[in-house]
Protein backbone atom coordinates (compact mmCIF):
# COMPACT_ATOMS: atom_id res chain seq x y z
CA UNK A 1 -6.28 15.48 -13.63
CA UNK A 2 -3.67 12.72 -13.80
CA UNK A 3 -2.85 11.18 -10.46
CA UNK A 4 0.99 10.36 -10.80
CA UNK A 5 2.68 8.24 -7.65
CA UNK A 6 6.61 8.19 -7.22
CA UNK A 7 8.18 4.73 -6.90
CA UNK A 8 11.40 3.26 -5.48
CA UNK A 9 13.32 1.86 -8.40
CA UNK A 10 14.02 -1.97 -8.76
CA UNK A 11 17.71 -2.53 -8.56
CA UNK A 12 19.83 0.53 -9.11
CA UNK A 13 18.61 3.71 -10.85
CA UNK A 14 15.98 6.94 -10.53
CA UNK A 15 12.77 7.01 -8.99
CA UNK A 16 10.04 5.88 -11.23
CA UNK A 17 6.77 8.11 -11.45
CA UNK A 18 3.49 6.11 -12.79
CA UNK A 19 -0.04 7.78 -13.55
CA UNK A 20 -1.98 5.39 -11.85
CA UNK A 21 -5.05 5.02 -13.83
CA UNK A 22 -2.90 3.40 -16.57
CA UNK A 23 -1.81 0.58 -13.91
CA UNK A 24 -4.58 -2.63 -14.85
CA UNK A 25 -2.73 -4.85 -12.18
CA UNK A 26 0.23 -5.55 -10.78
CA UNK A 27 1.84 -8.95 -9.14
CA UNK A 28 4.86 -9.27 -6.49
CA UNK A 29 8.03 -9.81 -8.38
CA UNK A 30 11.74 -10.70 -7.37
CA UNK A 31 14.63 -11.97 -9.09
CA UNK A 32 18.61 -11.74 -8.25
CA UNK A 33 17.73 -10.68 -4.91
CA UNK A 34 15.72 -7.91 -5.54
CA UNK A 35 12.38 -7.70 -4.89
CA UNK A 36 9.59 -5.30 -5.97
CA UNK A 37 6.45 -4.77 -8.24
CA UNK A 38 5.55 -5.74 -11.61
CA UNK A 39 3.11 -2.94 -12.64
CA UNK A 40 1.03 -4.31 -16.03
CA UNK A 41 -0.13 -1.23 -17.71
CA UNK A 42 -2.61 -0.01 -20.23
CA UNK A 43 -1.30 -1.27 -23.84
CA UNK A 44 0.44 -4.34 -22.27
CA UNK A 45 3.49 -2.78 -20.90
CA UNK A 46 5.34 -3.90 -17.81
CA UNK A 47 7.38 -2.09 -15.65
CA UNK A 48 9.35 -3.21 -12.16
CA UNK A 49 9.49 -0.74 -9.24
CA UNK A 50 11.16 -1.48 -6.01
CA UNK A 51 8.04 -0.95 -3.70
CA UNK A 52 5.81 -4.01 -2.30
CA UNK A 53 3.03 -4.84 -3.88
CA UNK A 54 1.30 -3.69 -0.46
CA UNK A 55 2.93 -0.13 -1.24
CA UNK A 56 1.55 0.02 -4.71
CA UNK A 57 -1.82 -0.94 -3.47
CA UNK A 58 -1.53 2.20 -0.80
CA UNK A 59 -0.61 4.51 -3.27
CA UNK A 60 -3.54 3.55 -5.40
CA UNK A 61 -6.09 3.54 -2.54
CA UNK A 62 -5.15 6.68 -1.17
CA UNK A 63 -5.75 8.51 -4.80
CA UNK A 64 -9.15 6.51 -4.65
CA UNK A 65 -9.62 7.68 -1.84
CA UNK A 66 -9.09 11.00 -2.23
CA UNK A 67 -11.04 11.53 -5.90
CA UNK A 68 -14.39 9.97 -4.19
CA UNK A 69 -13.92 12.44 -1.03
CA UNK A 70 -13.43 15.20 -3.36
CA UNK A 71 -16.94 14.18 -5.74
CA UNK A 72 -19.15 13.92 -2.69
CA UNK A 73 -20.30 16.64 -0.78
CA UNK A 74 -19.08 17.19 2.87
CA UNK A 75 -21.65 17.33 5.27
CA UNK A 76 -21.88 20.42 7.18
CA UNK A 77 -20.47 20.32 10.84
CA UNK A 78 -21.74 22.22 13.52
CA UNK A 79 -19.34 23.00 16.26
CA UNK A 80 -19.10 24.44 19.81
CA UNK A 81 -17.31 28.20 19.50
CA UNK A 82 -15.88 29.35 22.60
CA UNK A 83 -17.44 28.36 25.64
CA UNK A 84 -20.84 30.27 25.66
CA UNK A 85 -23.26 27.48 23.83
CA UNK A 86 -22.64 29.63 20.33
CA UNK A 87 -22.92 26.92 17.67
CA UNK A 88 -21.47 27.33 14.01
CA UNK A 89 -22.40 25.63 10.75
């Protein structure tokens, strides 16, 4: 499963989508007043995308996130259910 994150473009044009296990870094960038992300990818490619480097970083924390939720197992809850003292797993 390829986690893909939709970014603002830098300058004018469409939004750019990124799978972001092929981003290795990335680096604040601006020039002509406009100011974004460089993204260096797998295979030494560079791309510029009009989010913050903070944004970027959120994007790939929240897939992080979310994979190493999803591998560990969720503890089970136990809850109050209704109001007579019945508990639920």
């Amino acid at each position: 499963m390829s986690n893909v994150a939709s970014f603002k473009p830098y300058g004018r044009g469409e939004r750019v989508y990124v799978v972001l296990a092929n981003i290795v870094w990335f680096e604040p960038y601006s020039s002509n007043c406009d100011s974004g992300t460089k993204l260096h990818l797998v295979e030494e490619v560079e791309l510029l995308v009009g989010d913050s480097p903070g944004d970027v970083a959120m994007a790939i924390d929240g897939v992080a996130l979310s994979i190493s939720n999803a591998e560990l197992p969720r503890p089970a809850t136990v809850e109050w259910v209704g109001g007579k003292g019945e508990r639920r797993a």
